[in-house]
Protein backbone atom coordinates (compact mmCIF):
# COMPACT_ATOMS: atom_id res chain seq x y z
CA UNK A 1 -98.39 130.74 79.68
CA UNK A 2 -96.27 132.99 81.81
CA UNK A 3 -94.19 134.61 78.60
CA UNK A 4 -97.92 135.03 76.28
CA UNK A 5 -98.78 136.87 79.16
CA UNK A 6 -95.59 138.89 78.98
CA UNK A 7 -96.62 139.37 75.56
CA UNK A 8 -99.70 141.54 76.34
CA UNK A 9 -98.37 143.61 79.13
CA UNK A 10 -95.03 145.61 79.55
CA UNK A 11 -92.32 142.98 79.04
CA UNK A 12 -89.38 143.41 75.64
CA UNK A 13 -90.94 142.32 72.66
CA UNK A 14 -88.27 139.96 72.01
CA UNK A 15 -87.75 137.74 75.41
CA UNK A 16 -87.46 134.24 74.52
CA UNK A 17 -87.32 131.34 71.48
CA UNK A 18 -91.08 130.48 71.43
CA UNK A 19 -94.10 131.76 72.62
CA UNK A 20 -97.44 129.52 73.03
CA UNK A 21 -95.77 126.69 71.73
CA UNK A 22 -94.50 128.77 68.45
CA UNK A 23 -91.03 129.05 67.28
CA UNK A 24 -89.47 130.79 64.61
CA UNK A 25 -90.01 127.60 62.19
CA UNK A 26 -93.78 128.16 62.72
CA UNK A 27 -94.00 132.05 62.20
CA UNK A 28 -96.34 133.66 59.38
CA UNK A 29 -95.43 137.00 58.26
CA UNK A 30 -98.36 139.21 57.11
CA UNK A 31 -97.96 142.49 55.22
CA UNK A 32 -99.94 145.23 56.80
CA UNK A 33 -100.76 148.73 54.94
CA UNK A 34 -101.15 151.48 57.55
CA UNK A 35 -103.16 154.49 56.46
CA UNK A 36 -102.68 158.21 58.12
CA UNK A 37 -105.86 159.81 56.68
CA UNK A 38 -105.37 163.65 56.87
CA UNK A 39 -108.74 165.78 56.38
CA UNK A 40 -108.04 169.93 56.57
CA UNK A 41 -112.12 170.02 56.56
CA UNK A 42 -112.93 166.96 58.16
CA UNK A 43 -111.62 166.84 61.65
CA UNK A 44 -113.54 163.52 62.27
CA UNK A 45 -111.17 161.92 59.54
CA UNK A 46 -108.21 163.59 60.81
CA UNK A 47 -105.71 161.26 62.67
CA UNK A 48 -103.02 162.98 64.78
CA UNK A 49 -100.72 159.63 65.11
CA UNK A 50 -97.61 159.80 63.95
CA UNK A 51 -94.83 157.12 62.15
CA UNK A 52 -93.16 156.81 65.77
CA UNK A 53 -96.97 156.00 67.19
CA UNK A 54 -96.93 153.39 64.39
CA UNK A 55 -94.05 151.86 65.36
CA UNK A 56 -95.20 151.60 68.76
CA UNK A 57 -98.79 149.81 68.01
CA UNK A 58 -97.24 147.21 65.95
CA UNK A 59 -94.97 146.23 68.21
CA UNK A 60 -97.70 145.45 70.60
CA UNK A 61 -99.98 143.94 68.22
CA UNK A 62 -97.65 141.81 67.12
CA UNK A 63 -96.54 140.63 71.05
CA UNK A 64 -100.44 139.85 71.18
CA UNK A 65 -100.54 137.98 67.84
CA UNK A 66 -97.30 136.30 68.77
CA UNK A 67 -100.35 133.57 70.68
CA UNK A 68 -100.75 132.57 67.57
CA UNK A 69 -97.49 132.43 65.86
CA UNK A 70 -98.57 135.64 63.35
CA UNK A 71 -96.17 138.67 62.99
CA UNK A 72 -97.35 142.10 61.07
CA UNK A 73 -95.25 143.26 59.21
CA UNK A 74 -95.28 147.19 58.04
CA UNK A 75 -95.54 146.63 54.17
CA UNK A 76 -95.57 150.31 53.87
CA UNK A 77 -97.16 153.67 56.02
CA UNK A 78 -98.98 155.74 53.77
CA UNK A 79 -100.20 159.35 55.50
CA UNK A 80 -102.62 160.84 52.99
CA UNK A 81 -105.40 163.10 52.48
CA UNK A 82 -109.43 161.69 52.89
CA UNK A 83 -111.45 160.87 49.92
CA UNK A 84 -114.69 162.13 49.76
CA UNK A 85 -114.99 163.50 53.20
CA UNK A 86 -118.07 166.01 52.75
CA UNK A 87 -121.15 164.75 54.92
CA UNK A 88 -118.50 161.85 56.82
CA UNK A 89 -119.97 162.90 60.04
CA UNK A 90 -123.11 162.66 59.34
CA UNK A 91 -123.62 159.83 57.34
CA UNK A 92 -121.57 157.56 59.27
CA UNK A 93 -123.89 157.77 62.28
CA UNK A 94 -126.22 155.48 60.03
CA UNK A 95 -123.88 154.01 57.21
CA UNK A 96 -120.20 152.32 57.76
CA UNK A 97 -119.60 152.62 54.12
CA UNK A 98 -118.91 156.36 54.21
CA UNK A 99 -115.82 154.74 56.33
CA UNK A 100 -114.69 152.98 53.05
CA UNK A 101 -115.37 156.55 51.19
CA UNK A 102 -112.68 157.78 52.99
CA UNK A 103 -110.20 155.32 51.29
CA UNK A 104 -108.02 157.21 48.36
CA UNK A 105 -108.16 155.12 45.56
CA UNK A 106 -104.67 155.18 45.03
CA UNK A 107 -103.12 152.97 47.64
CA UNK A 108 -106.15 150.75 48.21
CA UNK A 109 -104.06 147.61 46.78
CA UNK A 110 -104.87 143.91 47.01
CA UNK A 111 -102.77 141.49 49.16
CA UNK A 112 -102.08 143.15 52.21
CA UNK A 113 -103.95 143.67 55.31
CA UNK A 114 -104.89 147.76 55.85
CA UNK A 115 -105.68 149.95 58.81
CA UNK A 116 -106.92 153.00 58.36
CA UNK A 117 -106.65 155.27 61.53
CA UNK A 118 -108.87 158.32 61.95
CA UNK A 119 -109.85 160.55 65.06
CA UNK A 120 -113.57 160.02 65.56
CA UNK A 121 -116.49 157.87 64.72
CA UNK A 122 -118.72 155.60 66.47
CA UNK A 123 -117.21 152.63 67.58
CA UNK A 124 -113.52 152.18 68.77
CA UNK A 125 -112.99 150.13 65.29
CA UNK A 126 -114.79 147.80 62.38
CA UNK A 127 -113.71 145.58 60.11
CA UNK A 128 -115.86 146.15 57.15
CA UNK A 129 -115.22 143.32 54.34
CA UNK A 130 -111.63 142.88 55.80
CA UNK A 131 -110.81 146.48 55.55
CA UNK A 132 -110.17 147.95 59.46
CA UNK A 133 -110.43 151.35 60.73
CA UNK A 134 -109.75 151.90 63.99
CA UNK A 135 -110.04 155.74 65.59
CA UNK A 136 -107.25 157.45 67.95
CA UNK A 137 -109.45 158.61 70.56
CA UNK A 138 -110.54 154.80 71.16
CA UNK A 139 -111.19 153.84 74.75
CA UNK A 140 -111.50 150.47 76.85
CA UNK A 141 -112.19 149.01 80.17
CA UNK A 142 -109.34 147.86 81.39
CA UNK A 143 -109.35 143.92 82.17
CA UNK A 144 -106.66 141.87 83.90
CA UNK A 145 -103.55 141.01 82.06
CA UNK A 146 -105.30 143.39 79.44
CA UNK A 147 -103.39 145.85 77.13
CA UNK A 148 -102.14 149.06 78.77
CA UNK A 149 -102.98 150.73 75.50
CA UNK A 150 -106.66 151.09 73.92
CA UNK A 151 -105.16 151.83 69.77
CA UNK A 152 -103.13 148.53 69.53
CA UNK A 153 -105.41 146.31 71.42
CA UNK A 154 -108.45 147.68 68.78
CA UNK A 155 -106.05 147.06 65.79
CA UNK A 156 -105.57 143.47 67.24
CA UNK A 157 -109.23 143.24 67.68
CA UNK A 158 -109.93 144.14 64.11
CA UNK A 159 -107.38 142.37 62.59
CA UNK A 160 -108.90 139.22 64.18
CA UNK A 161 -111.57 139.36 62.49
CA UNK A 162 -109.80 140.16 59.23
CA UNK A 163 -108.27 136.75 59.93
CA UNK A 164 -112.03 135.63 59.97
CA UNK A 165 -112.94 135.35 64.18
CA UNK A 166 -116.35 136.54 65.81
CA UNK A 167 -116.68 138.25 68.47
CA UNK A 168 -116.26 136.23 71.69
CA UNK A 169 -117.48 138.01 74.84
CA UNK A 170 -115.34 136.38 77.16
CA UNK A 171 -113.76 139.70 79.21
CA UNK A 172 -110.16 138.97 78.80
CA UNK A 173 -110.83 137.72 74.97
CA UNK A 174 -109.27 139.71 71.91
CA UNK A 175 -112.78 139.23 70.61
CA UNK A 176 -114.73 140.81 72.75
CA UNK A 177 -116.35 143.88 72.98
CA UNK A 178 -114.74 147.37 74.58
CA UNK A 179 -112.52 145.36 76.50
CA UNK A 180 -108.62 145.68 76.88
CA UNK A 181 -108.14 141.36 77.08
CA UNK A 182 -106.29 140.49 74.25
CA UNK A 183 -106.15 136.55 74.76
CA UNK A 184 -106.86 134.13 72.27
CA UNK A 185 -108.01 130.48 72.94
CA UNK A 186 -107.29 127.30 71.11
CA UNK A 187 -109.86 127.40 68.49
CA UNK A 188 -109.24 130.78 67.65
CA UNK A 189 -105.63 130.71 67.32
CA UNK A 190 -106.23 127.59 64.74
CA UNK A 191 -108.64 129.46 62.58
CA UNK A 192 -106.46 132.33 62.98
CA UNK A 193 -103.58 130.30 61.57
CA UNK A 194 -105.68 128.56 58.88
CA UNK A 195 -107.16 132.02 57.27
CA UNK A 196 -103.59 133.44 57.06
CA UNK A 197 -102.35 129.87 55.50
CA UNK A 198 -104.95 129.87 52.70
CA UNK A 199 -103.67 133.19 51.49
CA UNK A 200 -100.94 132.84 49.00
CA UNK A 201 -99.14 136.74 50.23
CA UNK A 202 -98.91 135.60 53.89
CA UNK A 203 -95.54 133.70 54.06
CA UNK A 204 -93.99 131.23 56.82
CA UNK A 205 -90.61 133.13 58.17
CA UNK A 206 -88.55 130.44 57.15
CA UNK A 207 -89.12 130.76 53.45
CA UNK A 208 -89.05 134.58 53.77
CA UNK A 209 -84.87 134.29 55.66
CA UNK A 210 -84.04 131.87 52.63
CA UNK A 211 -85.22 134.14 50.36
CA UNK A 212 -83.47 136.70 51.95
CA UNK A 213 -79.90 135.14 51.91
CA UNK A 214 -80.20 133.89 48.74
CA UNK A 215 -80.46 137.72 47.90
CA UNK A 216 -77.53 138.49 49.85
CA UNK A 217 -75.24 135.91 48.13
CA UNK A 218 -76.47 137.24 44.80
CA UNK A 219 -75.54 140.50 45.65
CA UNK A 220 -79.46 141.82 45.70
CA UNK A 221 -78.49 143.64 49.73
CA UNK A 222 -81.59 146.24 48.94
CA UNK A 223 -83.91 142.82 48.19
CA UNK A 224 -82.46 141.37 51.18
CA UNK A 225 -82.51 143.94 53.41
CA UNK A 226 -86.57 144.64 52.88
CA UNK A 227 -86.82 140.72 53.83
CA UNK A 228 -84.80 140.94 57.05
CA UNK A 229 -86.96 143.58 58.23
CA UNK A 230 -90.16 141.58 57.90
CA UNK A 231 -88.34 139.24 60.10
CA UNK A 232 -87.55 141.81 63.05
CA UNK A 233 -90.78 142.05 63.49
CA UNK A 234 -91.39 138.63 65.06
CA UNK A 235 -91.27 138.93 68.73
CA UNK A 236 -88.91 136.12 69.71
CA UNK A 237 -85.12 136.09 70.40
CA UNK A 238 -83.46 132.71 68.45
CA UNK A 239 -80.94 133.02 66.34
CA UNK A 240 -82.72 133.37 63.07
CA UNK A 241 -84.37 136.57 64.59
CA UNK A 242 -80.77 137.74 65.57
CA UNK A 243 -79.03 137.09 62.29
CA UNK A 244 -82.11 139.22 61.04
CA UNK A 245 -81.52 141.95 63.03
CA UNK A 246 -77.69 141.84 62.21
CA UNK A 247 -78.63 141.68 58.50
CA UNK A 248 -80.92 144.72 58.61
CA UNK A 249 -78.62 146.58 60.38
CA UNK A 250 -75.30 145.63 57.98
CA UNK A 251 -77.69 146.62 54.77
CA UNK A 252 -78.72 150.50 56.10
């Protein structure tokens, strides 16, 4: 348990070959969407992250999903102006689906996960329908062995319950409410794991460094290359997460 709890505090995202009884061989790799909405009238839909703050979140969302042998991976970073912003203030207060107004209909897509980060609105995040917006200003009360960071803890949150989990108000729980706990029990991690086996674009890590070589030895390096990189996301050091690196690195 010591390395999970590595996972969710301070320590290198890649430290050892397994975490929570995962290795590499178990590993899904999800693709995740990640929406800057920009909104010149709208401050309240205005995010002020950046690509390096993205960078930074999903490393730490993916140390916490490590538990349960899930990686993120960035399928692509869209920043983009609001839809429909007029009144988002306003009718949010009493309606969640002025949150999926916002959405431009142009990189909506189907088979990825998406977060959609904004400055204000009421809660720190929601998943509505499996679509998660989380705000920058979010805030948390710190827990023991919690996150030491409220945004990536609230994308974990809400990307649990894309992967179909309740709430659970246990304080150091993922699940639970305003907290920064970001632990996962047993049953949880297995439903986890189930949801993202029963869709068809979440792949194990195995199959995606196959893939990836047999790309190399036809000659495909750009083809490859976008597979290696799902694989550096996985927070474990073994080899096949090393060769990945290398890969990556060889292709740029």
């Amino acid at each position: 348990m010591s390395f999970t709890f590595c996972l969710l505090t301070t320590c290198p995202a890649a430290t050892q070959e397994t975490t929570n009884g995962f290795a590499f061989a178990d590993f899904l790799l999800a693709p995740l969407r990640v929406h800057l909405l920009t909104a010149t009238n709208e401050p309240a839909a205005h995010t002020t992250l950046t690509s390096n703050d993205v960078t930074r979140i999903l490393g730490k969302v993916n140390r916490v999903w490590a538990q349960a042998g899930i990686t993120f991976y960035l399928e692509s970073l869209r920043i983009e102006p609001a839809a429909n912003t007029e009144g988002f203030r306003e009718n949010v207060k009493t309606n969640t689906d002025a949150l999926l107004r916002l959405r431009p209909e142009s990189s909506k897509g189907t088979n990825v996960f998406h977060v959609y980060y904004l400055k204000q609105f009421g809660p720190n995040g929601i998943c509505i329908r499996g679509i998660n917006f989380v705000k920058d200003t979010a805030s948390l009360r710190a827990v023991e062995g919690g996150l030491d960071e409220p945004i990536p803890r609230v994308t974990s949150h809400e990307l649990g319950h894309a992967l179909t989990l309740p709430h659970r108000q246990d304080v150091t729980n993922l699940l639970a409410s305003g907290m920064s706990g970001g632990w996962l029990n047993e049953t949880e991690i297995k439903q986890a794991r189930e949801s993202a086996k029963k869709r068809d674009w979440i792949q194990p890590a195995p199959e995606v460094l196959q893939k990836a070589d047999a790309l190399r030895r036809a000659k495909k390096a750009d083809d490859a290359k976008k597979l290696w990189q799902r694989i550096t996301h996985i927070p474990l050091d073994c080899e096949s997460t090393r060769l990945a690196r290398v890969r990556a690195a060889e292709a740029k």
